[in-house]
Structure formats: structure tokens, C-alpha cells
N, C-alpha and C. Protein backbone atom coordinates (compact mmCIF):
# COMPACT_ATOMS: atom_id res chain seq x y z
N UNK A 1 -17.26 -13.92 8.20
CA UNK A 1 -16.57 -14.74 7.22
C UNK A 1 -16.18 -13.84 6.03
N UNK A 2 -14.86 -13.95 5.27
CA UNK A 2 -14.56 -13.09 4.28
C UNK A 2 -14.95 -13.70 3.12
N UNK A 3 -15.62 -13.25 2.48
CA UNK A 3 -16.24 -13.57 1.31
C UNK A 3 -15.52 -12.76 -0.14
N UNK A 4 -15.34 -13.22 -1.20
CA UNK A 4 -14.37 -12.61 -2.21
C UNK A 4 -15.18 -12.81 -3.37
N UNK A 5 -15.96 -11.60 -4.30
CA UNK A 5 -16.30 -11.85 -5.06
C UNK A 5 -15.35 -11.89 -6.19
N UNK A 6 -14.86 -13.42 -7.37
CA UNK A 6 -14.20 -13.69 -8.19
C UNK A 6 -14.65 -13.40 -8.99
N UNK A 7 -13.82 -12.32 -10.50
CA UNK A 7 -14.40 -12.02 -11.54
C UNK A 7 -14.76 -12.65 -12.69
N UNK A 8 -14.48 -13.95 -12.39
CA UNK A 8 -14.66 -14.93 -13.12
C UNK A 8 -15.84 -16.08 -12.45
N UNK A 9 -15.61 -16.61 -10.87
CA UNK A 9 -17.04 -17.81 -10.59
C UNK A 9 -17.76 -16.95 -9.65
N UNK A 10 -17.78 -15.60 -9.17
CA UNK A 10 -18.77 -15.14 -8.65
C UNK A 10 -17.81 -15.21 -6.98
N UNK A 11 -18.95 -14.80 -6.28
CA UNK A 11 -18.48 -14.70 -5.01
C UNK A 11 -18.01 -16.06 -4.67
N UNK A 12 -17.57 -16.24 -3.61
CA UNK A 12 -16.97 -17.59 -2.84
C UNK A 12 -16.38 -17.60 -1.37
N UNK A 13 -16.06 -18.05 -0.45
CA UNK A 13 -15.78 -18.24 0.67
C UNK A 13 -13.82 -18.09 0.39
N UNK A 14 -13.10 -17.28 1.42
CA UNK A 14 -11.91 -16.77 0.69
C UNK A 14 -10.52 -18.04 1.16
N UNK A 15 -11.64 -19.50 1.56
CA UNK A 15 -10.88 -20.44 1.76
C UNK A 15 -10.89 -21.06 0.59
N UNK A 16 -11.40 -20.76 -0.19
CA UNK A 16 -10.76 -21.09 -2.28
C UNK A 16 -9.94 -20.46 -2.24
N UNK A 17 -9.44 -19.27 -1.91
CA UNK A 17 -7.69 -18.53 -2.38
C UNK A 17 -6.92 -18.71 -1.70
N UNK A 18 -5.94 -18.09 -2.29
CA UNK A 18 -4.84 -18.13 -1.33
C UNK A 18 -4.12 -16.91 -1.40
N UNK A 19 -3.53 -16.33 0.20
CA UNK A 19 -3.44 -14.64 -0.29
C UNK A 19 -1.60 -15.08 -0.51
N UNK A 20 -1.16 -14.04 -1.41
CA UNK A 20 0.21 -13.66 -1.72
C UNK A 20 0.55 -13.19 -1.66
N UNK A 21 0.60 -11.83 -0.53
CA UNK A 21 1.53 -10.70 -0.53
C UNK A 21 1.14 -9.49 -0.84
N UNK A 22 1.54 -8.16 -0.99
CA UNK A 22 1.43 -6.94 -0.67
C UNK A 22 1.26 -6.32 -2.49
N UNK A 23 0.31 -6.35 -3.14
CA UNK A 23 0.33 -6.14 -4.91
C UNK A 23 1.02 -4.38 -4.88
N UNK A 24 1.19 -3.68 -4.11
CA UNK A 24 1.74 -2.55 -4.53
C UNK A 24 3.83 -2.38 -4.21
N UNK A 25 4.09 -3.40 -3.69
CA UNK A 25 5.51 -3.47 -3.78
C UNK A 25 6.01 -3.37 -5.11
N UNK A 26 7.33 -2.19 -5.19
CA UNK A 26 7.70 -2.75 -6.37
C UNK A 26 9.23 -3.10 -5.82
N UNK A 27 9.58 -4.45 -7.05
CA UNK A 27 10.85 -5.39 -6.66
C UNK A 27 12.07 -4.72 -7.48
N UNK A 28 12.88 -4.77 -6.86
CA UNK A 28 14.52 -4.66 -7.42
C UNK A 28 14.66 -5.15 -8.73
N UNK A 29 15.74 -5.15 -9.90
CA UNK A 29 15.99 -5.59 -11.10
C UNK A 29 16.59 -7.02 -10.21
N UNK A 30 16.45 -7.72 -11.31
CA UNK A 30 17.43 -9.17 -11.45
C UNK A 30 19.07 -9.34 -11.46
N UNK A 31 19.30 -8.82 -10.21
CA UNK A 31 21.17 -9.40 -10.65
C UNK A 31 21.50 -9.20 -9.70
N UNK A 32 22.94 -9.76 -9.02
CA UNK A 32 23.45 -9.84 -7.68
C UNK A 32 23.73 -8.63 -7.37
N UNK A 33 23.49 -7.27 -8.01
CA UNK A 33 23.73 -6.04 -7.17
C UNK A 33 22.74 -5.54 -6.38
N UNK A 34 21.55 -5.73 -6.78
CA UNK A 34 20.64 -5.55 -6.04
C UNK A 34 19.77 -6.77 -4.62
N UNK A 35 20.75 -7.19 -4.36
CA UNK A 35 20.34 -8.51 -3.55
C UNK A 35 19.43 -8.26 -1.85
N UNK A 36 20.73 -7.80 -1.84
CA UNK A 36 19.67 -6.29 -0.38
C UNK A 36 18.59 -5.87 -0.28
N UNK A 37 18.43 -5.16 -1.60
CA UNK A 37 16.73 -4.88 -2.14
C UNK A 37 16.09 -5.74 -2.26
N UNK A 38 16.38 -7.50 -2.65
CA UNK A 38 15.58 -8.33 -2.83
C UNK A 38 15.07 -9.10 -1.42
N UNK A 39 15.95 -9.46 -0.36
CA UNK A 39 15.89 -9.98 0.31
C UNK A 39 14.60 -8.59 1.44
N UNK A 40 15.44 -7.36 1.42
CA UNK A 40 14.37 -6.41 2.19
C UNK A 40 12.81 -6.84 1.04
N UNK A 41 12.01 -6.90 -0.23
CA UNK A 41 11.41 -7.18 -0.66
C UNK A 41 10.63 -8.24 -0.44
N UNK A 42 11.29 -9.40 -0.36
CA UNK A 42 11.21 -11.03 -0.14
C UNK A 42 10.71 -10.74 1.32
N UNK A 43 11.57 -10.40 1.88
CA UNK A 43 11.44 -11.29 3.75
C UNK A 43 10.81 -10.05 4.58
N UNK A 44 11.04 -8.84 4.67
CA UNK A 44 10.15 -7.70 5.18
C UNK A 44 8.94 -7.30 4.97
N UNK A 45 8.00 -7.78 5.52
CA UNK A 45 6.75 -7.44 5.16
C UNK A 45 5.76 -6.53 6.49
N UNK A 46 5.35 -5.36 5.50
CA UNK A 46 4.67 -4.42 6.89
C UNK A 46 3.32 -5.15 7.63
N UNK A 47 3.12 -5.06 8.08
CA UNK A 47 1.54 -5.10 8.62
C UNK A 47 0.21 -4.20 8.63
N UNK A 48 0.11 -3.61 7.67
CA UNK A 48 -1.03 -2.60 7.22
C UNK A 48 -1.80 -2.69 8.41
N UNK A 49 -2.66 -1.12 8.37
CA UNK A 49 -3.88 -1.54 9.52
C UNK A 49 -5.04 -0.58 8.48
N UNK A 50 -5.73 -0.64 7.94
CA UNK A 50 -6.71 -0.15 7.07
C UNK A 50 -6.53 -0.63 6.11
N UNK A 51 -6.74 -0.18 4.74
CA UNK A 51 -7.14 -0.04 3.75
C UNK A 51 -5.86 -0.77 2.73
N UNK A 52 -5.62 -2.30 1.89
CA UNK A 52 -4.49 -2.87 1.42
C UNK A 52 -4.69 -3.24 0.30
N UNK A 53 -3.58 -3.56 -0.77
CA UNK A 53 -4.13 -3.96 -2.00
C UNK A 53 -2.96 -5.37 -2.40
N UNK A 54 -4.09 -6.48 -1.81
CA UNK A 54 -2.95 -7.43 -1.91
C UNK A 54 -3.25 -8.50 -3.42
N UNK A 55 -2.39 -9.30 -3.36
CA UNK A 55 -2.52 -10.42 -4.54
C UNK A 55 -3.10 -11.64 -3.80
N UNK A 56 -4.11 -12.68 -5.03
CA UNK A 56 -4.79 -13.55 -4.00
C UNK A 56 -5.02 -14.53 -5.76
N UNK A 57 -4.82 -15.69 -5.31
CA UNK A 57 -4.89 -16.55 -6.51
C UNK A 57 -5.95 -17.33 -5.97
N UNK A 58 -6.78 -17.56 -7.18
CA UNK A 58 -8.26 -18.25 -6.74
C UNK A 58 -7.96 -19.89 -7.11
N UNK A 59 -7.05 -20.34 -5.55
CA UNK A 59 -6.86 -21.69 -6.28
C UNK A 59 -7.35 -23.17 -6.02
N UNK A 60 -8.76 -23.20 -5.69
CA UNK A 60 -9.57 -24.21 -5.66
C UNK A 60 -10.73 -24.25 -7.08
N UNK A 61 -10.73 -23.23 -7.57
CA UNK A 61 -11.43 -23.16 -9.20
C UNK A 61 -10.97 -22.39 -10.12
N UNK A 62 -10.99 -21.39 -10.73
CA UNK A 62 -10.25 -20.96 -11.39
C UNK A 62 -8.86 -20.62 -11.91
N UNK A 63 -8.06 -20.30 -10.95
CA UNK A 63 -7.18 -20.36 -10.45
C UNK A 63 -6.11 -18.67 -10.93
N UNK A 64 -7.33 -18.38 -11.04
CA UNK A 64 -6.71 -16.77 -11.52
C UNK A 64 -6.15 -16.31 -10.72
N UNK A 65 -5.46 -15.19 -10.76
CA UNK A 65 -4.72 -14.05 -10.00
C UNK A 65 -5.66 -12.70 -9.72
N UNK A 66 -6.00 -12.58 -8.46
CA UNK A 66 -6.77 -11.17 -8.68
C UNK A 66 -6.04 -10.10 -7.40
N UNK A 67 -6.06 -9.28 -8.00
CA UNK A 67 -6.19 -7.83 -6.95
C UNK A 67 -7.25 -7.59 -6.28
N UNK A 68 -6.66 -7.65 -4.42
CA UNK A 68 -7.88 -7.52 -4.13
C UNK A 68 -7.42 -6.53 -3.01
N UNK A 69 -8.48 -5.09 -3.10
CA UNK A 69 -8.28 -4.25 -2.13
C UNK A 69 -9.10 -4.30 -0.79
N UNK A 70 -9.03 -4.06 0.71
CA UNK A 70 -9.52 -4.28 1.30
C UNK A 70 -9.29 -4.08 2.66
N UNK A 71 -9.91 -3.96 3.31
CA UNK A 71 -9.78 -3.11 5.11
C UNK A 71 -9.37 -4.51 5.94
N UNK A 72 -7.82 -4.27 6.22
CA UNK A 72 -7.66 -5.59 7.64
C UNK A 72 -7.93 -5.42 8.55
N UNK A 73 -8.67 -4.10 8.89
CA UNK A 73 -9.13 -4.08 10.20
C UNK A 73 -10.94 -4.64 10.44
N UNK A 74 -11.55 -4.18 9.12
CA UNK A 74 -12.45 -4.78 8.83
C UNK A 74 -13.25 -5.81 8.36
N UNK A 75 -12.05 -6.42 7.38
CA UNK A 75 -12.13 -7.45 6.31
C UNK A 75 -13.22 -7.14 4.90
N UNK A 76 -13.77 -5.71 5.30
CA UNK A 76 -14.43 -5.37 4.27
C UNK A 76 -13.75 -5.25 2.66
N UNK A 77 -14.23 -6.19 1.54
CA UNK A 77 -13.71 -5.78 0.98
C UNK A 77 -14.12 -5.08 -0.10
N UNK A 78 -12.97 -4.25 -0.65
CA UNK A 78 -13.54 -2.92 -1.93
C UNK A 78 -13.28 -2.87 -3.12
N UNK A 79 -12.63 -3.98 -3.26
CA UNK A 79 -12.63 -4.18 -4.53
C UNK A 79 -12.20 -5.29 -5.64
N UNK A 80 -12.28 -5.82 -6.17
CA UNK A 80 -11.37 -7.37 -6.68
C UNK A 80 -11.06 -7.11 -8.45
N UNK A 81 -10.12 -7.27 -8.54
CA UNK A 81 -9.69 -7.10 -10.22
C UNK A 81 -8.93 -8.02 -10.57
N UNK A 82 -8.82 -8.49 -12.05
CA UNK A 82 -7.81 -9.42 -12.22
C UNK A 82 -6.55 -8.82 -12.56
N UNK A 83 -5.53 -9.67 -11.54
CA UNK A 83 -4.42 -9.07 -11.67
C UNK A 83 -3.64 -8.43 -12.86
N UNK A 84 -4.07 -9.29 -14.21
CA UNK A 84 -3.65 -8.46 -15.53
C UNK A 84 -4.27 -7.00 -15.53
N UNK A 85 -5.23 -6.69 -15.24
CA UNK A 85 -6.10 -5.64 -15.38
C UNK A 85 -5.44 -4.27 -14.27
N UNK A 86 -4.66 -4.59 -13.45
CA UNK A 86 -4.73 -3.82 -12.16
C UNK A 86 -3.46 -2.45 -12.70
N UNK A 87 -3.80 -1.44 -11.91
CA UNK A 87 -2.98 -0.37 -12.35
C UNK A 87 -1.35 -0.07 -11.80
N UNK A 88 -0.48 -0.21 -12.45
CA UNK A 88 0.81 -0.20 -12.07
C UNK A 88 0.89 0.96 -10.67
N UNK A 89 1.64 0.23 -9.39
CA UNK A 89 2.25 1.44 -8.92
C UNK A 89 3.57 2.18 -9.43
């Protein structure tokens, strides 16, 4: 079972979050020239096999945003931060 310790209510079962996507993408500017870039951004998503650093909103209690790094092959995870806190790629 994947277990997620929240930096705010402590560990929890990771059916309180909900995952969102890939936290080291970075997105295109805002305007119809870059639309290509948005849609490859939006709708292309890789499938990691080790080690990922995704976004995960804790939304049955808190409802924070955290960074959470972690092995999909393992489900081990290594690390959890709140997303304000996390280091720009």
C-alpha cells in the first residue's frame, strides 16, 4: 500500500490525494503562438520507470499541494515537500 507522509497531517493512505502530473515539466508562455508546446505539455505524458517527481494534492484533509518524489517501479517513496517549497527546474 502507498503510504504518503503529509507535511502538514502526518502520514496517510495515498487514497486522500490525488496525483497531478509530472512537477518537473516546464510549460510554454500564454498566447496562441505557443499552442503546440501547450497541447505537447497538456496531452503527452512519458511514463517514467524509476525515480519521479510528481505533484499530488492532499484532497480529503488538508488539501495542500505537495511534491512528491518517488520510485514507480517501487512505490517507494523519497521524499514529500510542499509544493511552495520545491526547487525550480
Amino acid at each position: 500500500m502507498l503510504r504518503i507522509h503529509c507535511p502538514y497531517c502526518g502520514v496517510r493512505d495515498h487514497e486522500e490525494f490525488s496525483y497531478f502530473g509530472d512537477a518537473t515539466k516546464v510549460y510554454p508562455p500564454l498566447d496562441a503562438e505557443h499552442h503546440d508546446g501547450w497541447v505537447e505539455a497538456v496531452y503527452m505524458r512519458d511514463n517514467p520507470k524509476g525515480v519521479h517527481t510528481e505533484f499530488w494534492q492532499h484532497t480529503l484533509a488538508c488539501r495542500r499541494w505537495l511534491v512528491v518524489r518517488r520510485n514507480t517501479v517501487t512505490h517507494d517513496i523519497l521524499s514529500v515537500v510542499p509544493a511552495r517549497e520545491r526547487a525550480l527546474p
